[in-house]
N, C-alpha and C. Protein backbone atom coordinates (compact mmCIF):
# COMPACT_ATOMS: atom_id res chain seq x y z
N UNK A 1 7.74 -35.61 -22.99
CA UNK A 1 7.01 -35.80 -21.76
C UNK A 1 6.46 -34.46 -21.27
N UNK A 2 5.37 -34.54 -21.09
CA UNK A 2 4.57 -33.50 -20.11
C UNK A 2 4.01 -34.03 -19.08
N UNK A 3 3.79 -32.91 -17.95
CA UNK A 3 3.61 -32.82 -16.69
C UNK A 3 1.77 -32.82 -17.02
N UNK A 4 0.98 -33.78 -16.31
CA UNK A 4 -0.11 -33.58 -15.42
C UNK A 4 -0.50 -33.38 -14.27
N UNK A 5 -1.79 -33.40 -14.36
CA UNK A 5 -2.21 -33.18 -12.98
C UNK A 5 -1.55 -33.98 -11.64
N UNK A 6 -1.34 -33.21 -10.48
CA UNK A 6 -0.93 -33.96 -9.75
C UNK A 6 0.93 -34.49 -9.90
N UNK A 7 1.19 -33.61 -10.77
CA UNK A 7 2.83 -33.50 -11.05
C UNK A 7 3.18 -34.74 -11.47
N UNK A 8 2.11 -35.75 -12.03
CA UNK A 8 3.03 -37.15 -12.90
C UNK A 8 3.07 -36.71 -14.58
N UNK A 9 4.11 -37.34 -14.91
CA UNK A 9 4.47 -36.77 -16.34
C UNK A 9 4.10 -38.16 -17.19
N UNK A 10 3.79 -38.02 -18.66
CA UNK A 10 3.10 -38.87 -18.97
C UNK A 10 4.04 -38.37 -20.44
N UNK A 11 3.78 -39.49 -21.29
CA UNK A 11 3.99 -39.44 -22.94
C UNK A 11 2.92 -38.93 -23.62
N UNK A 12 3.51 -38.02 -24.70
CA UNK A 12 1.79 -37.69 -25.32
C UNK A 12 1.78 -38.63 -26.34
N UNK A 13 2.71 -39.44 -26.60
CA UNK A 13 2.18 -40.22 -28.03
C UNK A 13 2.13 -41.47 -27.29
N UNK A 14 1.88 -41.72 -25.86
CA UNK A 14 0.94 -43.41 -25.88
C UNK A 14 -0.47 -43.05 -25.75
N UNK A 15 -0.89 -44.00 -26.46
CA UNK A 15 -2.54 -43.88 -26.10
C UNK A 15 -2.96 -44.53 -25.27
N UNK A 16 -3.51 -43.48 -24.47
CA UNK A 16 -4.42 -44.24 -22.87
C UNK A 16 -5.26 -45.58 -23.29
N UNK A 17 -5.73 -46.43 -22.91
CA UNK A 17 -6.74 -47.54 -22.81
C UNK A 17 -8.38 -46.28 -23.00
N UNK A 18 -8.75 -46.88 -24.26
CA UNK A 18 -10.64 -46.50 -24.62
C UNK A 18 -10.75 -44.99 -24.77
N UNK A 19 -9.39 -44.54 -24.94
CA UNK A 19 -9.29 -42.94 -24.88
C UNK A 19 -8.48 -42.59 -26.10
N UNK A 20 -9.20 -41.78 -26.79
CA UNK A 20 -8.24 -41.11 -27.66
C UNK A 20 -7.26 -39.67 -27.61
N UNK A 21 -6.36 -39.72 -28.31
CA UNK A 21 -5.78 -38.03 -27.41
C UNK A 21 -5.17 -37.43 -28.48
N UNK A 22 -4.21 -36.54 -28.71
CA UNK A 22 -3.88 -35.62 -29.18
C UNK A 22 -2.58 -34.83 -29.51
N UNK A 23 -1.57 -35.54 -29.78
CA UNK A 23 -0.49 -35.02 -29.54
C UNK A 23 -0.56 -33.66 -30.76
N UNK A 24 -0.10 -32.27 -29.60
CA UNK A 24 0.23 -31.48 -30.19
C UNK A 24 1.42 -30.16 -30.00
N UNK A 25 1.65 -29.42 -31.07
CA UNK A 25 2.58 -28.59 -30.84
C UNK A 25 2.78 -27.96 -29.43
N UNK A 26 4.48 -27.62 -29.56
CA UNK A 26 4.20 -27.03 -28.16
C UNK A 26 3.37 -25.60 -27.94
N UNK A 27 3.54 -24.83 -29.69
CA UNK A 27 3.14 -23.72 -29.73
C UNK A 27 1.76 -23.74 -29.34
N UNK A 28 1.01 -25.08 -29.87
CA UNK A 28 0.05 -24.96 -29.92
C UNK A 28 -0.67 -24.98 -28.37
N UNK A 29 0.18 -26.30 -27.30
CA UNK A 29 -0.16 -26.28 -26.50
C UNK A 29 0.44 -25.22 -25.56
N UNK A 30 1.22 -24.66 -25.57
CA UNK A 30 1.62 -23.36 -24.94
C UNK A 30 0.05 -22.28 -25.12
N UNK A 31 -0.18 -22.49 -26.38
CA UNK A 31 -1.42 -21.30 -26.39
C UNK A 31 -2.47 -21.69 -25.79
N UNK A 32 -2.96 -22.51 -25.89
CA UNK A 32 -4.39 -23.26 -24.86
C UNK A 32 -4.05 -22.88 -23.94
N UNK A 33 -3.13 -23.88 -23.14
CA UNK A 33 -3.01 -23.42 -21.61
C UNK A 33 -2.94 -22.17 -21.17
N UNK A 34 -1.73 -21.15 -21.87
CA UNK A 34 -1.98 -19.95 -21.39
C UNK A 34 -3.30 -19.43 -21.57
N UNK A 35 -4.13 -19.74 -22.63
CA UNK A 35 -6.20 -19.23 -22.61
C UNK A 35 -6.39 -19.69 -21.17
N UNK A 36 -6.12 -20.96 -21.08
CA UNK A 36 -7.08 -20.96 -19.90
C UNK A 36 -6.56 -20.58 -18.49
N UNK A 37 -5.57 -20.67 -18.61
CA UNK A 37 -5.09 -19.66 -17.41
C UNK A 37 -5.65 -18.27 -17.10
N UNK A 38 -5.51 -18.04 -18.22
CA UNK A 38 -6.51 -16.37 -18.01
C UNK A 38 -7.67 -16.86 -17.57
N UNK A 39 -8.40 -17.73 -17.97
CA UNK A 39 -9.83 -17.73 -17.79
C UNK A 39 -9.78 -18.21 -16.46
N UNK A 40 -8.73 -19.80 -15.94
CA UNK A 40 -9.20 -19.35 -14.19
C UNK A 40 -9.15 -18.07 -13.98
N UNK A 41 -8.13 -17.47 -13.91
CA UNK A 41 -7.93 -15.89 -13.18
C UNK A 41 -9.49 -15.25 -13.44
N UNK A 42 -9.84 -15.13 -14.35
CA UNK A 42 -10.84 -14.55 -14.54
C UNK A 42 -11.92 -15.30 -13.41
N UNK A 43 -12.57 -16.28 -13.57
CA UNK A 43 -13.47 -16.99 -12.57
C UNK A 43 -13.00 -16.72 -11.49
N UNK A 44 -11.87 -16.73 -10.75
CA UNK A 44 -11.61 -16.68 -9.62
C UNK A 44 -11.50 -15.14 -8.87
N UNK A 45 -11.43 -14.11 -10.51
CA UNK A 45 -11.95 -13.09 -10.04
C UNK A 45 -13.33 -12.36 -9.72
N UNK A 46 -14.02 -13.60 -10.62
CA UNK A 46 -15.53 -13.25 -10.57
C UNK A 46 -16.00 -13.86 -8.76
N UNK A 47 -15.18 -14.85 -8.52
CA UNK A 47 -15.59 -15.57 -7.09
C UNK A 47 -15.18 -14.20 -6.31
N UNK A 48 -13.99 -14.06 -6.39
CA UNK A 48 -13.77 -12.78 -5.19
C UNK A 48 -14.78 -11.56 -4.98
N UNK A 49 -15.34 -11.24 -6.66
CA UNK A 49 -16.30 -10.22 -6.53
C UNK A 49 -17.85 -10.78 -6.30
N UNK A 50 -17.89 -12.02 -5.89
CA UNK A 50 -19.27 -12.18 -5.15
C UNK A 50 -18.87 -12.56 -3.60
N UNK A 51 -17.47 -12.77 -3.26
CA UNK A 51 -17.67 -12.89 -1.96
C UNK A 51 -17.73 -11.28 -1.33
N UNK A 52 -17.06 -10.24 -1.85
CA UNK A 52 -17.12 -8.43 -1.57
C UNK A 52 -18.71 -8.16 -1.88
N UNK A 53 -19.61 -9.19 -2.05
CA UNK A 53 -20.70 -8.62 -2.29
C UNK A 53 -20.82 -7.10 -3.86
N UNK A 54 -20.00 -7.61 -4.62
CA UNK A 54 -19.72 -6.64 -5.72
C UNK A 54 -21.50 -6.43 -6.75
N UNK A 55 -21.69 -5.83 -7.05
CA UNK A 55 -22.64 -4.86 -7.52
C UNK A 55 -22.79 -5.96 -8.59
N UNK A 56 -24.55 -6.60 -9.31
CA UNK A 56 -24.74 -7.40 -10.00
C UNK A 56 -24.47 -7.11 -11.34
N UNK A 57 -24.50 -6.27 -11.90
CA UNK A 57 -23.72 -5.33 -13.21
C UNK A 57 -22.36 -6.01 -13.59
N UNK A 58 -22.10 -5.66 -12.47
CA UNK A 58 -20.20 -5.70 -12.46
C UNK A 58 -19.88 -7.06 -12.93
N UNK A 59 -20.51 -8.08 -11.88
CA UNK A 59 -20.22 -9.61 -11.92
C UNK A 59 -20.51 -9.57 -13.60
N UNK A 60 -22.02 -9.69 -13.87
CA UNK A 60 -22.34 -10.27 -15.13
C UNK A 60 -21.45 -9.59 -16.18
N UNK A 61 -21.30 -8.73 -16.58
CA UNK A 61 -20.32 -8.17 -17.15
C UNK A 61 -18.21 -8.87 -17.14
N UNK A 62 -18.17 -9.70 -15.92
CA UNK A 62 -17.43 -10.29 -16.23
C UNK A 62 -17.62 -11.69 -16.36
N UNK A 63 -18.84 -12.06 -16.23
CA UNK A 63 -19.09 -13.18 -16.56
C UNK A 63 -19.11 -13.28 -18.28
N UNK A 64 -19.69 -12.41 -19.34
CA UNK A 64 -20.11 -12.07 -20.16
C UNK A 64 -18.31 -12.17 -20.88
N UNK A 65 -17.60 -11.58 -19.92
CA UNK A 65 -16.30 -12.02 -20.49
C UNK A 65 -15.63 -12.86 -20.41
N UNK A 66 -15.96 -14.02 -19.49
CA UNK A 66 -15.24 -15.18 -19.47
C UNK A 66 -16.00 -16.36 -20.67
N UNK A 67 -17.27 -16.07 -20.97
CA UNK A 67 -18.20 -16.61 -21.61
C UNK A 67 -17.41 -16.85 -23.38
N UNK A 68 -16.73 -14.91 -23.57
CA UNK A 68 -16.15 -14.93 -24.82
C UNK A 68 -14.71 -15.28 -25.00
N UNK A 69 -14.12 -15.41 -23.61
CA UNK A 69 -12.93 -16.11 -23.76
C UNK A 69 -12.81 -17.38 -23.75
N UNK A 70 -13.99 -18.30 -23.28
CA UNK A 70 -14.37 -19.54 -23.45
C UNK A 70 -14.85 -20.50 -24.90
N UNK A 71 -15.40 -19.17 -25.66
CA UNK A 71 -16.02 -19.41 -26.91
C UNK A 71 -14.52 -19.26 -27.98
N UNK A 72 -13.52 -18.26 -27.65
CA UNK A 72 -12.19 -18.04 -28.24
C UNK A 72 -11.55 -18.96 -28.10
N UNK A 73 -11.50 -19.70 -26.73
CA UNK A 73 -10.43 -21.39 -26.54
C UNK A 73 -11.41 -22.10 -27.52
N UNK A 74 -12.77 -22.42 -27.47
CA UNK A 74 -12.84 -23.26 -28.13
C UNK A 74 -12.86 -23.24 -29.69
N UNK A 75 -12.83 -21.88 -30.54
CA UNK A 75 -12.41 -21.09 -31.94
C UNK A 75 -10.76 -22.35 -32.28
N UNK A 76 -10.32 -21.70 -31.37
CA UNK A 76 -8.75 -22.44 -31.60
C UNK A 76 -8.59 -23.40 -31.63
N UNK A 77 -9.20 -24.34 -30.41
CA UNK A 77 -9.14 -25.31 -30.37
C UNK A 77 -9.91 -26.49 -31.78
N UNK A 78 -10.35 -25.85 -32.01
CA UNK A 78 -11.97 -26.68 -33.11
C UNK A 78 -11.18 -26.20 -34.29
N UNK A 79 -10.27 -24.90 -34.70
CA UNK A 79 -9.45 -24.26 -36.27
C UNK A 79 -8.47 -25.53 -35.88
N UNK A 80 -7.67 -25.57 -34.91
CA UNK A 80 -6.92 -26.54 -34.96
C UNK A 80 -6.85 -27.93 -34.85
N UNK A 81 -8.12 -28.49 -34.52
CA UNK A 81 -8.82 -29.65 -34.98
C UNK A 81 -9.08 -30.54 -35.95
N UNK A 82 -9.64 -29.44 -36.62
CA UNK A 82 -10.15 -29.37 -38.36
C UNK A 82 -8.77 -29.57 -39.42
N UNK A 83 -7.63 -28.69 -38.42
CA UNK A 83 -6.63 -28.54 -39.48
C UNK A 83 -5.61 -30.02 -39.02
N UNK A 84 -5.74 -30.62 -38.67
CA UNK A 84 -4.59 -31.83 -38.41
C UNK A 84 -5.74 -33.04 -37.93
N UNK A 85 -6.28 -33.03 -37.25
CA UNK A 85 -7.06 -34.40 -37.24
C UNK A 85 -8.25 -34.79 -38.16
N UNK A 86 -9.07 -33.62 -38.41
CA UNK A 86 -9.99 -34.38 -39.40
C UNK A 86 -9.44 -34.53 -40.52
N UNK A 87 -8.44 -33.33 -40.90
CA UNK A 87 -7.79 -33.84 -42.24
C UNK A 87 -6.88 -34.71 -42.55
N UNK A 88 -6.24 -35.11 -41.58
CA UNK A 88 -5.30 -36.57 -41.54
C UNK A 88 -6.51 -37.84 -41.53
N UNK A 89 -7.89 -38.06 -40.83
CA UNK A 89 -8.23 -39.18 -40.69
C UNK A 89 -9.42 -38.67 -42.17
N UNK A 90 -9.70 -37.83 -43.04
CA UNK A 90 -10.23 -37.49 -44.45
C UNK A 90 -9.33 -38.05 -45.50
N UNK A 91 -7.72 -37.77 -44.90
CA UNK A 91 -7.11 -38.27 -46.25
C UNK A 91 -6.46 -40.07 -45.81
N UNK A 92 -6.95 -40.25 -45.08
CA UNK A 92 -6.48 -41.78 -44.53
C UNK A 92 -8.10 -42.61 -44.45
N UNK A 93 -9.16 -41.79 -44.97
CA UNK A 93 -10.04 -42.54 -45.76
C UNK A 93 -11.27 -42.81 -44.29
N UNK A 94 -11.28 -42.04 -42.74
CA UNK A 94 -11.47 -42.14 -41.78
C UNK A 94 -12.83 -41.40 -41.83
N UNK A 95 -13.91 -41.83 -42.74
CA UNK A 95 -15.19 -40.52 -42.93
C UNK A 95 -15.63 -40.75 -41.85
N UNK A 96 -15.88 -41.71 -40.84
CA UNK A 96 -16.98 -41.12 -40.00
C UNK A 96 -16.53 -39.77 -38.81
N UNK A 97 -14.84 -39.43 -38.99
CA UNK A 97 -14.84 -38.17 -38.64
C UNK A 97 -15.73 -37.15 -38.78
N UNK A 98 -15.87 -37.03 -40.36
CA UNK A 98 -16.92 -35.87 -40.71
C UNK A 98 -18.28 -36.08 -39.54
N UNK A 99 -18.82 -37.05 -39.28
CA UNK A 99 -20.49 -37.31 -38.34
C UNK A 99 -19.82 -36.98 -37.29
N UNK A 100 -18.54 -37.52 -36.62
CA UNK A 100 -18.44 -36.91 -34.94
C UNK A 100 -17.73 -35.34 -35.16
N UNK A 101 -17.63 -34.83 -36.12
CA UNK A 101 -17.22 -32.97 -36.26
C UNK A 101 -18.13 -32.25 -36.27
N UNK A 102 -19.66 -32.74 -37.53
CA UNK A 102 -20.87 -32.40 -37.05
C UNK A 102 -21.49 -32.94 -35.75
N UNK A 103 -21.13 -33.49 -34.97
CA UNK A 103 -22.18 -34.05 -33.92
C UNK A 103 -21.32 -33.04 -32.93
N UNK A 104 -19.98 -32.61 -33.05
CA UNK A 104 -19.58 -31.53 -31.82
C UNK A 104 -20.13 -30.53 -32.18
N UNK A 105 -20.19 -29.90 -33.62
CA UNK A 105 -20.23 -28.42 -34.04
C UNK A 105 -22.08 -28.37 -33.57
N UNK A 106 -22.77 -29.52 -33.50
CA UNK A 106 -24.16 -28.83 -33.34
C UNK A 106 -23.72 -28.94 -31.55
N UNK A 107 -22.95 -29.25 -30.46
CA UNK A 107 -23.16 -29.68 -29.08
C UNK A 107 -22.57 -28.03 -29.24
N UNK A 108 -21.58 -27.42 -29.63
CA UNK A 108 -20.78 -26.27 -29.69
C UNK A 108 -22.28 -24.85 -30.13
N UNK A 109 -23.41 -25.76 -30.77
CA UNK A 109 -24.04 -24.45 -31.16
C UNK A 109 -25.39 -24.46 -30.50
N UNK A 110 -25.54 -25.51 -29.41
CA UNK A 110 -26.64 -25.25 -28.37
C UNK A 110 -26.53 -23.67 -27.93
């Protein structure tokens, strides 16, 4: 059991109704979350430095870094994708994975 939003705890291995999901490591999910934790902090530091009226340099420059820590969650997220779901539903004979992996990797390369 893990905790969601709003402090209700849920099973990761039932599947929601019309939703598919993901059960994964804790390592694994320990590492996401802590990414994106940094990355609020980060946004919420970029908010503080436009409410100080902070110098336009400064901001974009950390915008520029939340941009590559955003592109790094999704590195991990998409290596670890590839490595347990497309290849479990490749060897369980599930091809139209391959069309929705290309149909993210081109939404990922707008």
């Amino acid at each position: 059991m893990r905790e969601a939003e709003g402090g209700k705890e849920y099973d990761a291995t039932e599947e929601p109704c019309c939703h598919r999901t993901k059960e994964r490591t804790e390592k694994e999910y320990k590492s996401l979350l802590n990414r994106l934790k940094r990355i609020e902090g980060q946004v919420r530091g970029i908010r503080g430095m436009v409410e100080r009226d902070a110098y336009c340099p400064d901001i974009l420059i950390q915008v520029a870094a939340v941009n590559a820590a955003l592109n790094a969650f999704n590195k991990e997220l998409l290596g670890n994708h590839i490595r347990t779901c497309v290849v479990r539903d490749i060897r369980e004979g599930r091809e139209e994975t391959i069309d929705e992996l290309t149909a993210t990797l081109y939404k990922l390369m707008k």
